[in-house]
Protein backbone atom coordinates (compact mmCIF):
# COMPACT_ATOMS: atom_id res chain seq x y z
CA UNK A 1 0.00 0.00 0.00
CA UNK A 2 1.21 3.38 -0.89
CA UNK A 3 1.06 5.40 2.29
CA UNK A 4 3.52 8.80 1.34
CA UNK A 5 3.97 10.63 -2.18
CA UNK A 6 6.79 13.15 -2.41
CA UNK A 7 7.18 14.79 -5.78
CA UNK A 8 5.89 17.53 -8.25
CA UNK A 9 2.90 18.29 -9.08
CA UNK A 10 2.31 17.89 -12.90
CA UNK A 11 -1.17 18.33 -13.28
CA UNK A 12 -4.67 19.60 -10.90
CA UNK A 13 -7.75 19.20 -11.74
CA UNK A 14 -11.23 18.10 -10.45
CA UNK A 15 -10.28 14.88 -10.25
CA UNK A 16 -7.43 15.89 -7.80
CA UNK A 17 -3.67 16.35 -8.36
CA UNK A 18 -1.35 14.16 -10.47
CA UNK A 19 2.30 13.79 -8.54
CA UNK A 20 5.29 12.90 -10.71
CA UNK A 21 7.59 10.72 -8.54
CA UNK A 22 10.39 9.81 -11.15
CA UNK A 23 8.62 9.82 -13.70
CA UNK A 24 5.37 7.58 -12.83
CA UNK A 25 2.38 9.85 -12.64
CA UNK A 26 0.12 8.94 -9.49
CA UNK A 27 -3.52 10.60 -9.42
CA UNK A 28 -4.43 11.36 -5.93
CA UNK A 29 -8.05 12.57 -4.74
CA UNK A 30 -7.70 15.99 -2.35
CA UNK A 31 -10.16 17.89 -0.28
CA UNK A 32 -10.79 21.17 -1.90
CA UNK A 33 -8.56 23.14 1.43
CA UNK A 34 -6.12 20.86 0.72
CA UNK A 35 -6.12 21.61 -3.02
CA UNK A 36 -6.21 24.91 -2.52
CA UNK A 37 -2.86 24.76 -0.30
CA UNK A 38 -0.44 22.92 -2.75
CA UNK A 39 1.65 24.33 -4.87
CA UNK A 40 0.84 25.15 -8.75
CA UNK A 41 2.40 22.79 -11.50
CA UNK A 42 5.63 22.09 -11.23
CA UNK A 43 6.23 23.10 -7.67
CA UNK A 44 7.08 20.46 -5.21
CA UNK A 45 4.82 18.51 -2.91
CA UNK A 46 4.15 15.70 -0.36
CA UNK A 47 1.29 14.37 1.01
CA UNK A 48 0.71 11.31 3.39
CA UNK A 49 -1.56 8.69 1.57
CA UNK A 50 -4.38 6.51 2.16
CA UNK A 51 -4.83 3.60 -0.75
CA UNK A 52 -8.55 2.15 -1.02
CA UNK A 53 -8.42 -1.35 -2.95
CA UNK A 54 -12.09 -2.03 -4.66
CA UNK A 55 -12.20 -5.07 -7.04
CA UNK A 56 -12.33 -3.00 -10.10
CA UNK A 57 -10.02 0.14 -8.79
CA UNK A 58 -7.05 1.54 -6.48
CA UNK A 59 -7.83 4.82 -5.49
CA UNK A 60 -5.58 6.84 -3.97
CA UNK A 61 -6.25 10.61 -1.20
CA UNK A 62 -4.46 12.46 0.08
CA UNK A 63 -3.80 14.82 3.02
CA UNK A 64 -1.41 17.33 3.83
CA UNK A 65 -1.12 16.19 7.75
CA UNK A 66 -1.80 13.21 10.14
CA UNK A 67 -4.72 14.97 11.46
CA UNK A 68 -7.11 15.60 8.50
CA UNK A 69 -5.70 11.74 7.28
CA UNK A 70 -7.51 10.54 10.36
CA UNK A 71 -10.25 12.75 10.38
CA UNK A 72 -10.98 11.42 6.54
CA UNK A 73 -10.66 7.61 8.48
CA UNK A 74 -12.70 8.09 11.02
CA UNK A 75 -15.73 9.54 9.10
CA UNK A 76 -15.90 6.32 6.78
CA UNK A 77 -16.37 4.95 9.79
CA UNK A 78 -19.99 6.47 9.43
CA UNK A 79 -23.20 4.98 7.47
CA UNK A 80 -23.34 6.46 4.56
CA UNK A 81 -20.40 8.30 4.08
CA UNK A 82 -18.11 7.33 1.17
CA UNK A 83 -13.85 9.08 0.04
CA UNK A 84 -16.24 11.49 -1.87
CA UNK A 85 -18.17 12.98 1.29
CA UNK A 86 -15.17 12.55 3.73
CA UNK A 87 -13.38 14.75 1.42
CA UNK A 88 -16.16 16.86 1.13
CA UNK A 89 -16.43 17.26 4.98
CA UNK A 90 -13.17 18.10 4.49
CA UNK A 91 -12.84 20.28 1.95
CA UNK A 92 -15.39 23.10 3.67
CA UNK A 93 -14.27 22.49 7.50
CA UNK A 94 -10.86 21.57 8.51
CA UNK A 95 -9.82 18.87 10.93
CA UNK A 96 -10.38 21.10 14.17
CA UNK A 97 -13.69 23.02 12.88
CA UNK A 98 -14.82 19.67 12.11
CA UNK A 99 -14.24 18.08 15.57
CA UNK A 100 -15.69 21.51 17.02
CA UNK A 101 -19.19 21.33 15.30
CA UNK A 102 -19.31 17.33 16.17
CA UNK A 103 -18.83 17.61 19.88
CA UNK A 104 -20.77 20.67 20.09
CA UNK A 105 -23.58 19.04 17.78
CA UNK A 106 -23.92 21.55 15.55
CA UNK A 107 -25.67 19.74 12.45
CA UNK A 108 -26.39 23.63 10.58
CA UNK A 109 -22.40 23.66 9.92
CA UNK A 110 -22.22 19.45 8.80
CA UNK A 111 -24.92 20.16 6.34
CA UNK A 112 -22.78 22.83 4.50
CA UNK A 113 -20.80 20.02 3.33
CA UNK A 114 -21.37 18.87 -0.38
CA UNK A 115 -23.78 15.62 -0.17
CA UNK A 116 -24.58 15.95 3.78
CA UNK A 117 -28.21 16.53 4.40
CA UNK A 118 -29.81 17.11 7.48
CA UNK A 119 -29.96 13.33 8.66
CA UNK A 120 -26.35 12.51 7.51
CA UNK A 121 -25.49 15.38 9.85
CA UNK A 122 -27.57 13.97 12.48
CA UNK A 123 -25.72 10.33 11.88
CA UNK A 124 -22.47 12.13 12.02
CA UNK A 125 -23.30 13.43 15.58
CA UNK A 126 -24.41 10.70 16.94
CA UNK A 127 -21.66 8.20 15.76
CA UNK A 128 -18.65 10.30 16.42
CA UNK A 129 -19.47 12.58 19.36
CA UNK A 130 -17.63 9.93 21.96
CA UNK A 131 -15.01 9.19 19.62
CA UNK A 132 -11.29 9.63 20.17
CA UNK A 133 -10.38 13.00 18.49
CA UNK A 134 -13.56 14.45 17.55
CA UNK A 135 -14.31 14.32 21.27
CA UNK A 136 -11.56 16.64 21.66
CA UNK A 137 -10.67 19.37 18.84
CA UNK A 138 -7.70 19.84 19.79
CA UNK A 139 -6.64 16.34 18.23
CA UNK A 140 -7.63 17.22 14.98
CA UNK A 141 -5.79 20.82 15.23
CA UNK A 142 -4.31 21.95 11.60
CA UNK A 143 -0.37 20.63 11.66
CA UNK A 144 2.34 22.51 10.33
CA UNK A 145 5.92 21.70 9.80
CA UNK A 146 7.88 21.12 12.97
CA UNK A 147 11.31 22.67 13.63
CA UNK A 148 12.86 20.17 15.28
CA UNK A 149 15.51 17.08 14.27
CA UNK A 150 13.14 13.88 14.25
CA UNK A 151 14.23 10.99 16.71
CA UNK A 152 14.87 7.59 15.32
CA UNK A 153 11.97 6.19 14.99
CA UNK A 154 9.60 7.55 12.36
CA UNK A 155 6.51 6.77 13.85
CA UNK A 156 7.92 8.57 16.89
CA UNK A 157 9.15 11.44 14.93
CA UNK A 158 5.47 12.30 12.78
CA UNK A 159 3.83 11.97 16.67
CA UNK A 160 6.21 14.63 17.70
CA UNK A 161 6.00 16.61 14.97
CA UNK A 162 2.11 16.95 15.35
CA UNK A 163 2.76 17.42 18.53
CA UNK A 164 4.95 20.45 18.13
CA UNK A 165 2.66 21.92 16.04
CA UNK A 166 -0.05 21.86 18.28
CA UNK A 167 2.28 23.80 20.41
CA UNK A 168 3.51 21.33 23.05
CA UNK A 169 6.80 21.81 23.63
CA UNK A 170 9.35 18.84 22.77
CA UNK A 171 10.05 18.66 26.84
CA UNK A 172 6.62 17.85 27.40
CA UNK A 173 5.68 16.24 24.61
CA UNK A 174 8.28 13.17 24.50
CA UNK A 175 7.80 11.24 27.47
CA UNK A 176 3.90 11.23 26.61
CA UNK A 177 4.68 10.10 23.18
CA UNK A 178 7.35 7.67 24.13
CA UNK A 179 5.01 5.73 26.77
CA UNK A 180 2.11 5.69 24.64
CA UNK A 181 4.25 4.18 21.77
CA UNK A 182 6.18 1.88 24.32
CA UNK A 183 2.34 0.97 25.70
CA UNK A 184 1.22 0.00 22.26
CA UNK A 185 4.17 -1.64 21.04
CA UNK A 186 3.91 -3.44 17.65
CA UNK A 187 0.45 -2.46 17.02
CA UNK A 188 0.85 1.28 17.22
CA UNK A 189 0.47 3.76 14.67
CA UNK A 190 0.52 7.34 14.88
CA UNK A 191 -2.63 7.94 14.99
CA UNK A 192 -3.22 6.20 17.85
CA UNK A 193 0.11 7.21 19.47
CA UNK A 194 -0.49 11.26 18.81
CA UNK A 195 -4.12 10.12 20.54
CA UNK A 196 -3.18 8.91 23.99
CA UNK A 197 0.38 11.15 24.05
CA UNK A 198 -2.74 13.78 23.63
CA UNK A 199 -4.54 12.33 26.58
CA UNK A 200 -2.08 12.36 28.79
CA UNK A 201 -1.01 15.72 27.91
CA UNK A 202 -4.63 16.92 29.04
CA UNK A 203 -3.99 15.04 32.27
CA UNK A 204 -0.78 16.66 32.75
């Protein structure tokens, strides 16, 4: 599965963006903010990837940062709601507004979203209010690059990196990311790492 792109973009369009990686063209489907944010042809990008495998298609989206890549994950999770409206959800709220208008059940903001009517809104609230992250908007806070020299683990590293850019300090912010990765051991991944580090952050 291809789960990072780093390239140029050759081509945008409705469809999304087309990345040339050495040469091999690789279509990837973007939120509209997320659109709007990348560079024009021929400038350089990188987004983190999540690859959907249907029997007749591999589709591939993309996100700028960990936190609208889980926010997209976590709303398939819904009934009804395909890539198309996740990215749509997306592409008019960002990752924090999002979790904001979940937890405080505000359906009138959901339903501005291309394809979510008033009862998909309603499913949204009800299915995600208790979740991990959208319980908390901080979690799904819009990530920008970090200034500091990753450790040597990469999981490690993109926690801390989030973390940073939520504004934790790296002082504070490494021993709650090291013992929730050390917790969760082979099974971890940085979403749920960046998840409980956040936790116990909140408890700190």
């Amino acid at each position: 599965m291809i789960g990072k792109l780093s390239g140029r973009i050759d081509s945008a369009g409705a469809d999304g963006v087309v990345i040339d990686v050495g040469g091999v063209g690789y279509l990837v489907s973007v939120s509209a903010r997320t659109l709007a944010s990348l560079p024009a042809p021929g400038g350089a990008c990188s987004l983190l990837v999540e690859t959907m495998v249907r029997e007749d298609a591999i589709t591939l989206y993309g996100f700028l940062d960990v936190a609208e890549r889980a926010a997209f994950r976590t709303l398939l999770t819904v009934q009804g709601v395909g890539a198309k409206v996740a990215l749509g959800l997306l592409g008019t709220l960002s990752p924090g507004q999002l979790a904001a208008a979940i937890a405080g059940g505000d359906r009138a903001v959901l339903s501005r979203a291309p394809g979510v009517g008033p009862r998909l809104a309603a499913r949204l609230v009800t299915e995600l209010k208790d979740k991990a992250g959208f319980a908390d908007p901080i979690a799904f806070a819009p990530v920008t690059a970090a200034a500091h020299a990753p450790p040597a683990d990469p999981l490690l590293a993109d926690v801390l990196s989030a973390l940073a850019n939520l504004g934790y300090r790296r002082g504070e912010a490494e021993p709650a990311a090291a013992a929730a990765r050390a917790a969760q051991g082979e099974a971890a991944t940085v979403e749920t790492v960046l998840t409980d580090a956040l936790r116990a952050l909140a408890k700190a």
